[in-house]
C-alpha atoms as a PDB file:
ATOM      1  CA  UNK A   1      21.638 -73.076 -46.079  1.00  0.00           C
ATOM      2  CA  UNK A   2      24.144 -73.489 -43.233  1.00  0.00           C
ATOM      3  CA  UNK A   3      27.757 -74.191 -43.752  1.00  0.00           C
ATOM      4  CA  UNK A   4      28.864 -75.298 -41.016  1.00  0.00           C
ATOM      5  CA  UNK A   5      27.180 -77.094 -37.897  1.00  0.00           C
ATOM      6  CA  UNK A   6      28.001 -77.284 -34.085  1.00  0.00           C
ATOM      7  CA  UNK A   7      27.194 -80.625 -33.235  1.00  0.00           C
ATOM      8  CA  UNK A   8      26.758 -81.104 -29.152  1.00  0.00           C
ATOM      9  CA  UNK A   9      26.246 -84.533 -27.884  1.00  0.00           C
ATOM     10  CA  UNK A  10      24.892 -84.624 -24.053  1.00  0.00           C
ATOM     11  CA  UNK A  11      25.014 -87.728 -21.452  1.00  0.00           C
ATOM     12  CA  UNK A  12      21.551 -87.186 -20.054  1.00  0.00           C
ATOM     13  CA  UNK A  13      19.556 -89.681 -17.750  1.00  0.00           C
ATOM     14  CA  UNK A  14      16.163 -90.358 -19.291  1.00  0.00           C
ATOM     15  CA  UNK A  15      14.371 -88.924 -15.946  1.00  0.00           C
ATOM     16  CA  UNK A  16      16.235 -85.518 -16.909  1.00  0.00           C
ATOM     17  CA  UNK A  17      16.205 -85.236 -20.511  1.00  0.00           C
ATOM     18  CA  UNK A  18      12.241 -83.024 -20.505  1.00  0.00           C
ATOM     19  CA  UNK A  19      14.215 -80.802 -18.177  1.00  0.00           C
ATOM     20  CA  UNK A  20      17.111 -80.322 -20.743  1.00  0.00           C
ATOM     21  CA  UNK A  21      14.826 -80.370 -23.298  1.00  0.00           C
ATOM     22  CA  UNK A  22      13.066 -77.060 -21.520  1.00  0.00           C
ATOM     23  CA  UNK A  23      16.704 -75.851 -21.506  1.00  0.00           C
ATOM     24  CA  UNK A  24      16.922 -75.901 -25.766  1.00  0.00           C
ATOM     25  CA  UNK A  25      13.420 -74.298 -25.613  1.00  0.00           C
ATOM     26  CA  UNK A  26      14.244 -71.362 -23.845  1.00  0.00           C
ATOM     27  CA  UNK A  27      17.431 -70.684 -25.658  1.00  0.00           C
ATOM     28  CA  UNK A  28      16.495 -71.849 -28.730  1.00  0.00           C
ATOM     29  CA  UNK A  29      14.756 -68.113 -30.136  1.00  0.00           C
ATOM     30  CA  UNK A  30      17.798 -66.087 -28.636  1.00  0.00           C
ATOM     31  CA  UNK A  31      19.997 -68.395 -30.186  1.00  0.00           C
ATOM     32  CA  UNK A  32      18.397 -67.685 -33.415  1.00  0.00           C
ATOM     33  CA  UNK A  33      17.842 -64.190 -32.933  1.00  0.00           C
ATOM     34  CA  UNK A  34      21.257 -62.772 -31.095  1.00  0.00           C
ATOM     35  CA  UNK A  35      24.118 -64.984 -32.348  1.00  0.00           C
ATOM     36  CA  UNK A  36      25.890 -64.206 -35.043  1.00  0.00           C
ATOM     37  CA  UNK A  37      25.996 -66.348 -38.685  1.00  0.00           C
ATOM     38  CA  UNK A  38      23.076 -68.679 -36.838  1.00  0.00           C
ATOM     39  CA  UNK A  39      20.830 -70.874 -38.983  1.00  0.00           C
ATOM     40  CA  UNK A  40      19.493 -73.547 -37.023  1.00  0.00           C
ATOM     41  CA  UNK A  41      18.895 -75.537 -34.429  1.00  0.00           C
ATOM     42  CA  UNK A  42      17.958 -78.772 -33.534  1.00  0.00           C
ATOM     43  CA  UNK A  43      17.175 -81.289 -30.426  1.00  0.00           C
ATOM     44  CA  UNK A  44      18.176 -85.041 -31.678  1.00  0.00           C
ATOM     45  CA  UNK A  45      17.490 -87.675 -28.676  1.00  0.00           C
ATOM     46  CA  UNK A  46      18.799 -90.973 -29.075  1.00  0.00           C
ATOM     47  CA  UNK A  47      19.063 -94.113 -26.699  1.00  0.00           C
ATOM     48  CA  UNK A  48      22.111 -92.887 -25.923  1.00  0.00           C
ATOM     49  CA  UNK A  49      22.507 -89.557 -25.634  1.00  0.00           C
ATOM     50  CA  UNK A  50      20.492 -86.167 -26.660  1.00  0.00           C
ATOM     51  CA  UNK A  51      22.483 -84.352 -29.429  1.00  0.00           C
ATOM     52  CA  UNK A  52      21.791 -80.440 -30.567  1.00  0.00           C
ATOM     53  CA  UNK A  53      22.960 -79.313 -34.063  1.00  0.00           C
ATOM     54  CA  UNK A  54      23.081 -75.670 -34.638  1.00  0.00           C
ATOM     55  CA  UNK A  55      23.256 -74.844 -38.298  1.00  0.00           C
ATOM     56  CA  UNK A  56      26.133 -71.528 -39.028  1.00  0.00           C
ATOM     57  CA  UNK A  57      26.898 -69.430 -41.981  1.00  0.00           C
ATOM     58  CA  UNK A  58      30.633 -70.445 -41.134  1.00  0.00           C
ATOM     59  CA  UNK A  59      32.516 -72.954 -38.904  1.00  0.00           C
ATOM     60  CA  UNK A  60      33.967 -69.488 -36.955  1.00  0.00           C
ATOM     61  CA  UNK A  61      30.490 -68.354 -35.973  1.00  0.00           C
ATOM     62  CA  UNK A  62      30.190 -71.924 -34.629  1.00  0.00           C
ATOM     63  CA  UNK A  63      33.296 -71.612 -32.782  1.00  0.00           C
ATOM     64  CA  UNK A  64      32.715 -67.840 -31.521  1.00  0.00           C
ATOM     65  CA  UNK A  65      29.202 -69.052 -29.939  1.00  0.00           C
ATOM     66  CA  UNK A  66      31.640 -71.390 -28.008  1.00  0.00           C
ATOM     67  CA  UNK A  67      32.651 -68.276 -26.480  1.00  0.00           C
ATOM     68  CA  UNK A  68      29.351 -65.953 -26.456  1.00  0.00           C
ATOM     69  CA  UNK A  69      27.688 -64.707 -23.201  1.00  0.00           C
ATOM     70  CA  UNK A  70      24.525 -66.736 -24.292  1.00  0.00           C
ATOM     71  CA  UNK A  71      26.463 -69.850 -23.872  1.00  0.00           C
ATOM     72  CA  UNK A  72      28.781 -69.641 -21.607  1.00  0.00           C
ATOM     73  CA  UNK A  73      26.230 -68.142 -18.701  1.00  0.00           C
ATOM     74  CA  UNK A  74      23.081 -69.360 -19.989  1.00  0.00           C
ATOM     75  CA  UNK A  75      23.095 -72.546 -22.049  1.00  0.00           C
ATOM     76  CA  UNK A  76      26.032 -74.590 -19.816  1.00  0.00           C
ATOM     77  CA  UNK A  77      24.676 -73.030 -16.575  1.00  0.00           C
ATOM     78  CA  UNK A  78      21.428 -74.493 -17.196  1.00  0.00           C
ATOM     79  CA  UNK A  79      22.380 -77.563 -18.566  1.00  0.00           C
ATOM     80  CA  UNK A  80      25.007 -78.543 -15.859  1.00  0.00           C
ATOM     81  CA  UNK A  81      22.638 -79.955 -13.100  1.00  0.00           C
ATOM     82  CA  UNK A  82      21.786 -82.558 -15.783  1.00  0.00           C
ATOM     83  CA  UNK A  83      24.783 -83.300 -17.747  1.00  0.00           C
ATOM     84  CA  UNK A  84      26.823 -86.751 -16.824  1.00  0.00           C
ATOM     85  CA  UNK A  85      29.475 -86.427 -18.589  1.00  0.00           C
ATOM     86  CA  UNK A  86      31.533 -83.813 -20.540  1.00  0.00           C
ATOM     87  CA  UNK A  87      29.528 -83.277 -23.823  1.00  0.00           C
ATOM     88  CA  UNK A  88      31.298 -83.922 -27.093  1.00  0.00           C
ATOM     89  CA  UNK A  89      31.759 -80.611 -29.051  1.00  0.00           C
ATOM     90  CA  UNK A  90      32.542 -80.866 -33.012  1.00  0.00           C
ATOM     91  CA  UNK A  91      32.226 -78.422 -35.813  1.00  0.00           C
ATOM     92  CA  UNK A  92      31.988 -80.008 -39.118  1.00  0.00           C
ATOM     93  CA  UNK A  93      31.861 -77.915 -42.521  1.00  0.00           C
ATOM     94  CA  UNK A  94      29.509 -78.944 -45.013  1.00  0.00           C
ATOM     95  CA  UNK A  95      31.506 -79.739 -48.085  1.00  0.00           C
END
């Protein structure tokens, strides 16, 4: 069971949100597989927004992925072309 989640909430136009979507696909397993204390991850689409919640085995996993090669080159290179805005980024602990 995670104990801490990475909560990233996306401004994405509905025409671009299957392309982002293709983004959490392809990162998705090397998420999973490469990062350390990873649990989880999830695609949540709203009206609004699109949200991903990654599930860690501690809030400093969550906030050493912040820094990892697989996000930093891959994840917010890929996801630029379609963001809007500046995502919201929040690590909550599970209590």
């Amino acid at each position: 069971m995670a104990k801490a989640y990475l909560q990233i909430s996306l401004k994405i136009d509905q025409a671009d949100r299957a392309k982002a979507a293709g983004v959490y696909t392809q990162y998705k397993a090397p998420f999973l597989d490469t990062i350390k204390g990873a649990i989880s991850k999830e695609l949540l689409i709203r009206e609004e927004d699109v949200q991903v919640l990654h599930g860690f085995a501690s809030a400093d996993d969550a906030k050493a992925y912040l820094s990892s090669d697989l996000f930093t080159s891959d994840v917010v290179v890929a996801l630029k072309p379609y963001l809007k805005d500046t995502p919201d980024i929040r690590i909550y602990i599970v209590a």
